[in-house]
Protein backbone atom coordinates (compact mmCIF):
# COMPACT_ATOMS: atom_id res chain seq x y z
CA UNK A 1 -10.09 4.63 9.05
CA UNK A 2 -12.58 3.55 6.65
CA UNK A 3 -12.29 6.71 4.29
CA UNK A 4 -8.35 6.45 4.71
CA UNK A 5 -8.25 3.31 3.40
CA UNK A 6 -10.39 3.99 0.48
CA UNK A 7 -8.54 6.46 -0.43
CA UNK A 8 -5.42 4.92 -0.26
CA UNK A 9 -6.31 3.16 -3.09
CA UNK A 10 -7.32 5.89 -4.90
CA UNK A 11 -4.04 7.42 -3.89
CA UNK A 12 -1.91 4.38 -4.81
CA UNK A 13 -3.43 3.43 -8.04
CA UNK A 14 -5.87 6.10 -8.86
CA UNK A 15 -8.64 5.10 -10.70
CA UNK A 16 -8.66 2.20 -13.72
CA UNK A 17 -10.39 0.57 -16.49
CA UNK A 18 -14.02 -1.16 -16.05
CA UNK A 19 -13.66 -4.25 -14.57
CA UNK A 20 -16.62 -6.94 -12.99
CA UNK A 21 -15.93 -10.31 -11.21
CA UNK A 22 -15.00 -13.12 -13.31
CA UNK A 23 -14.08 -17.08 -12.77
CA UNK A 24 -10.55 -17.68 -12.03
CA UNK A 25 -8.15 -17.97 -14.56
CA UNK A 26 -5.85 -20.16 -14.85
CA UNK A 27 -2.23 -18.95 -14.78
CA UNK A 28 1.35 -19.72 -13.94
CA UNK A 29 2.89 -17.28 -11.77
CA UNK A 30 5.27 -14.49 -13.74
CA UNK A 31 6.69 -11.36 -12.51
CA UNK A 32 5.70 -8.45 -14.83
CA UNK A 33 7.84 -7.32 -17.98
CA UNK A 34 11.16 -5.35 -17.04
CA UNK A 35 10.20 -1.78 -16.29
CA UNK A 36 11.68 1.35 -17.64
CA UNK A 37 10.84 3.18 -14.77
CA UNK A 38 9.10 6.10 -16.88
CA UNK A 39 5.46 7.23 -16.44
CA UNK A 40 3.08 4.57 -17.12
CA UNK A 41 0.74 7.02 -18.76
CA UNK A 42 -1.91 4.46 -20.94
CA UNK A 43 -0.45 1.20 -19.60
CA UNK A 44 -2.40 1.31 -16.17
CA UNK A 45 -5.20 -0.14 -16.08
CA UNK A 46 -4.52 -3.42 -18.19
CA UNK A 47 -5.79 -7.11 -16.72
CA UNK A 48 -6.03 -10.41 -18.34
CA UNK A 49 -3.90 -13.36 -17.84
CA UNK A 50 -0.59 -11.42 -17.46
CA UNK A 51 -2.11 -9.28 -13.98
CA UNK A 52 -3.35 -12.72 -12.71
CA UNK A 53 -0.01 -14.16 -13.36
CA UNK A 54 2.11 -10.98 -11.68
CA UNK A 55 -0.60 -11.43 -8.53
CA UNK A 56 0.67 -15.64 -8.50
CA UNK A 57 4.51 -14.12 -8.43
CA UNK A 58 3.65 -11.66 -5.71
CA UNK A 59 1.90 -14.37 -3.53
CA UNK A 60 5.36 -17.00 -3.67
CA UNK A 61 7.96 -14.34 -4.40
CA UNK A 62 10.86 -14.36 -2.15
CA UNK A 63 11.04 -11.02 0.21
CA UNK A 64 13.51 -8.56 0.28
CA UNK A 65 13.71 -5.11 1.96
CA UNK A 66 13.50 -2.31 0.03
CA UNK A 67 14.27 1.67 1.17
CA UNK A 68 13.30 4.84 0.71
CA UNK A 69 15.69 7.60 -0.88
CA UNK A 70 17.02 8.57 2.31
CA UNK A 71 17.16 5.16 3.84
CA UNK A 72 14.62 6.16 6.76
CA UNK A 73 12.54 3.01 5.99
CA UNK A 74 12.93 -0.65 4.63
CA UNK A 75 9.82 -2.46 3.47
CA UNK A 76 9.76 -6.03 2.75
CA UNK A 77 8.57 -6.27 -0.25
CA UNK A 78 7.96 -10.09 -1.84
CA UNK A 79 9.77 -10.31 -5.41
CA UNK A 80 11.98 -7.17 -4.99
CA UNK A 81 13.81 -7.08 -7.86
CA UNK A 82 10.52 -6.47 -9.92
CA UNK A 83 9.40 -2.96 -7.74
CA UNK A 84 10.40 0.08 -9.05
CA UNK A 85 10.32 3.53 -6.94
CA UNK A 86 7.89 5.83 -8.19
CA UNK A 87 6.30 9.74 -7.14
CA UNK A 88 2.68 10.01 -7.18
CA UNK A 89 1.83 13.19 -8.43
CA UNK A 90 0.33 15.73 -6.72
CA UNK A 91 0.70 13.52 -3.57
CA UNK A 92 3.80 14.43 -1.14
CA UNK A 93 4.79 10.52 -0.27
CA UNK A 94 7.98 9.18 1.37
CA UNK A 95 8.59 6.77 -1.24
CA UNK A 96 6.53 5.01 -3.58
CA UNK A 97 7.21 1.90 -5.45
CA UNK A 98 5.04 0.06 -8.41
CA UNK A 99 5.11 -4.01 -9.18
CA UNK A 100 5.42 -3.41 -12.97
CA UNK A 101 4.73 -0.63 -15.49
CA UNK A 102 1.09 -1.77 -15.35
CA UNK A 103 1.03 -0.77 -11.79
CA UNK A 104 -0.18 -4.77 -10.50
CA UNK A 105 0.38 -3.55 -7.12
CA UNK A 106 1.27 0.05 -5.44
CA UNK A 107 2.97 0.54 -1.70
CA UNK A 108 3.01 3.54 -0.25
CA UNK A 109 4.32 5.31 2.66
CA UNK A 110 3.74 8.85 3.75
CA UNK A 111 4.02 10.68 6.72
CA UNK A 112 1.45 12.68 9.12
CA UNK A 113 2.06 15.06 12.19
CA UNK A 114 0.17 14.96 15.22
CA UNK A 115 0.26 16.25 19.00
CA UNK A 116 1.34 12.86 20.79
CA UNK A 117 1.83 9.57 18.20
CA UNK A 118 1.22 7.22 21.71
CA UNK A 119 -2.36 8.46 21.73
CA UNK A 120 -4.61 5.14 20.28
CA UNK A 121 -6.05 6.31 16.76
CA UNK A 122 -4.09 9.49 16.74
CA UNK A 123 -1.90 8.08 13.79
CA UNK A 124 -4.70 6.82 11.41
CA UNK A 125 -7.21 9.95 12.22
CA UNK A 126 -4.42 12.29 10.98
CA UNK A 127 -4.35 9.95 7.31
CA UNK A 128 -7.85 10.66 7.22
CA UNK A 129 -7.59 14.04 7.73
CA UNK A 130 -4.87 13.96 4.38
CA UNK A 131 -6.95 11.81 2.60
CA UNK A 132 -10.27 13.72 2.88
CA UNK A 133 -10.21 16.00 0.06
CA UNK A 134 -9.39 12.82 -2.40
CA UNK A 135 -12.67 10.82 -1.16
CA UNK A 136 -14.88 14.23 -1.78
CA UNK A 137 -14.16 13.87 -4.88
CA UNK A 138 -15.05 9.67 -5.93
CA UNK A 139 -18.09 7.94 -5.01
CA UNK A 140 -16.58 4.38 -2.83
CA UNK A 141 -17.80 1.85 -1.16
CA UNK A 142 -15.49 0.35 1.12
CA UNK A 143 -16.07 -3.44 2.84
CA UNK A 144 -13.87 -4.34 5.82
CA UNK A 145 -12.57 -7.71 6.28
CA UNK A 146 -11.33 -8.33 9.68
CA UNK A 147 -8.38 -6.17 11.57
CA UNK A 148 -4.95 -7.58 12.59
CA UNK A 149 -3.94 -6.47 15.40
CA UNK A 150 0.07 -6.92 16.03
CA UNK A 151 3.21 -5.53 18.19
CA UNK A 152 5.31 -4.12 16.27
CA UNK A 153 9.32 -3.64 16.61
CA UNK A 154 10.37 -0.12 15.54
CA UNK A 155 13.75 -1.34 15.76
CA UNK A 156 13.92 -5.04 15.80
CA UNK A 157 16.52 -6.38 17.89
CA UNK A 158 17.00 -3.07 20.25
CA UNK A 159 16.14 -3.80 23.82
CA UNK A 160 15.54 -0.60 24.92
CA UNK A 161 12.81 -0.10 22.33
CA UNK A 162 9.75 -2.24 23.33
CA UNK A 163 7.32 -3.35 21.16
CA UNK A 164 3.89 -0.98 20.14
CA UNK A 165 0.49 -2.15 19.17
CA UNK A 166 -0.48 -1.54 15.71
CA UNK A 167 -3.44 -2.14 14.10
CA UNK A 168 -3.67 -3.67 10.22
CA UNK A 169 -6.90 -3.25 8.27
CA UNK A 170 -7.86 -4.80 5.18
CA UNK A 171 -10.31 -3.90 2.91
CA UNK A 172 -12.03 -3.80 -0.71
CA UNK A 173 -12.31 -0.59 -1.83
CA UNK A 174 -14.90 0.18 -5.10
CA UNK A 175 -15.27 3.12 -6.99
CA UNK A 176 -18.26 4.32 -9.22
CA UNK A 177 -17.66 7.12 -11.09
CA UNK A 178 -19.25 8.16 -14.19
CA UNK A 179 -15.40 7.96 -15.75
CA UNK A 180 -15.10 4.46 -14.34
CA UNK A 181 -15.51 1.32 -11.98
CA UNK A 182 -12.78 -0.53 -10.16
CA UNK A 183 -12.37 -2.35 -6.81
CA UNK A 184 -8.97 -2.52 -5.39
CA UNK A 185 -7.99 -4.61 -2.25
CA UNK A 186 -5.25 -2.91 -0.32
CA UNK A 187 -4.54 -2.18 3.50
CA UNK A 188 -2.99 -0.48 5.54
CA UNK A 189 -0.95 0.73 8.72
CA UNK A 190 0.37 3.07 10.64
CA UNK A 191 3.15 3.40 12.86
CA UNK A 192 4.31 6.07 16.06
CA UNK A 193 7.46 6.13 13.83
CA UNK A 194 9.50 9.33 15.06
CA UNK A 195 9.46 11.36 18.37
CA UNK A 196 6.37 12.04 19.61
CA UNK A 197 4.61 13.92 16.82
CA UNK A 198 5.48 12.12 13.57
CA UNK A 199 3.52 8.90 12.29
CA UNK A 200 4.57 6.82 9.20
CA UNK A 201 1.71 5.28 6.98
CA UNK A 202 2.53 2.09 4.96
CA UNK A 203 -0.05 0.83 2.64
CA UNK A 204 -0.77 -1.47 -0.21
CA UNK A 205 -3.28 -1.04 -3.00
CA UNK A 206 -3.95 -4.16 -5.71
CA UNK A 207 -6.43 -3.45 -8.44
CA UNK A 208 -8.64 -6.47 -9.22
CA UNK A 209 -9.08 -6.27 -12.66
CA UNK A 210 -11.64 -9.00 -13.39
CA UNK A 211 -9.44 -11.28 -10.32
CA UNK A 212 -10.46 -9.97 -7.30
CA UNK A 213 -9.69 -13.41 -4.80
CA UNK A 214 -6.25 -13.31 -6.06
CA UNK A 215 -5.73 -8.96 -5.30
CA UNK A 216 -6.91 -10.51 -1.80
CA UNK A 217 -4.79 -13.17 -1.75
CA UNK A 218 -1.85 -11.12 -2.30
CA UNK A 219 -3.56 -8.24 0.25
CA UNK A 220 -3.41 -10.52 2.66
CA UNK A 221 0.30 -11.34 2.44
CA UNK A 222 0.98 -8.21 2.54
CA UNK A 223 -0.96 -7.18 5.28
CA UNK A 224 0.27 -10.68 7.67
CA UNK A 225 4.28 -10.74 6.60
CA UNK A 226 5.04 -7.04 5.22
CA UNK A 227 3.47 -4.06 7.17
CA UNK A 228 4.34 -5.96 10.50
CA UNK A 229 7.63 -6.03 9.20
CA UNK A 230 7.88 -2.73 8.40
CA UNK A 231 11.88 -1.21 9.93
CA UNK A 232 12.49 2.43 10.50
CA UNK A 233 16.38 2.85 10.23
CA UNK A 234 16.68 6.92 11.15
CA UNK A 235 16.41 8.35 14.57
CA UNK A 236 14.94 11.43 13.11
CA UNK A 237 12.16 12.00 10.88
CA UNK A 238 13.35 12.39 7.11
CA UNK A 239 12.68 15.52 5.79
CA UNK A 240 12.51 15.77 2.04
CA UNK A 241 8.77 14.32 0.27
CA UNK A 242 8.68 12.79 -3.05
């Protein structure tokens, strides 16, 4: 779990600009600048009062559920109007979606196989098995902060589908390369989505960029009101990847 989740952020953001801890600024919140939805290419990677003030919007913003392409999943995702659905490339995902050109925050959801999804760790051992080829390759140090444990409703409102136990883990996730440093707070979870074999991962990755307590606050959000919220709305596993 503890490589998975570092390299979700990797994944999700991929690596940014130097950044170090700094006093907290000052800011009102402001969702980011309208997004043209075409590839960020230099604009990752920018902080400064505008990232602080997108990380204030995401920590009030109103929630609304947001799906997938195929309409297999609906996150909740706070501000909603201000994600835009996005591919990460060279990494098959569900669906991907980005709080502003800038990338201020990144959710991601992909999905693993395994031989029984009921089995207790089954789920997040398989992520780690996907994401094990990214960490050989970055140097990161990963701190947890502590797990949420929650029961989750597949199907919210169906009686004949009871309630699982997921587990939520939430971490900061530092890189030290020679191209760069960054920490990232993000989190993660996954879900016994589809039949007995398939498992969904949701996560969340928020680069710090010089405001680390506020990527934590809105980590935290994320990791109490939207990934045990997450709804799957197919009976079968969607097939196409993104």
């Amino acid at each position: 779990m503890k490589r998975a989740l570092a390299t979700l952020a990797l994944l999700l953001v991929g690596v940014g600009c130097s950044s170090s801890t700094q006093p907290l600024r000052v800011v009102m919140a402001a969702p980011p600048p309208r997004d043209d939805g075409k590839s960020a290419n230099g604009d990752v990677g920018k902080g400064g009062s505008e990232h602080s003030a997108a990380l204030e919007q995401l920590k009030i913003g109103v929630s609304d559920g947001r799906s997938d392409k195929q309409n297999s999943i609906r996150v909740p995702l706070p501000d909603a109007e201000h994600w835009t659905r996005v591919r990460f490339w060279g990494v098959p995902s569900l669906v991907g979606f980005r709080y502003g050109k800038e990338h201020h925050a990144i959710v991601a959801a992909f999905i693993t196989h395994v031989d029984d999804n009921t089995v207790q760790g089954a789920c997040s051992k398989s992520f780690e098995v996907l994401a094990g080829p990214m960490m050989e390759a970055f140097d990161v140090d990963v701190k947890h902060d502590a797990p949420i444990a929650v029961m989750w409703n597949k199907v919210p409102g169906a009686a004949k589908v009871a309630p699982v136990p997921i587990d939520i883990d939430p971490v900061i996730a530092r890189t030290a390369t020679v191209a760069a440093r960054e920490s990232y707070a993000a989190a993660y979870a996954t879900y016994p989505a589809w039949g007995k074999d398939a498992c969904l991962v949701v996560g969340v990755a928020i680069p710090a960029r010089d405001d680390e307590p506020r990527a934590k606050d809105v980590r935290d959000r994320f990791a109490k009101e939207v990934l045990p919220n997450v709804t799957v709305l197919t009976k079968d596993e969607p097939k196409e990847r993104f």
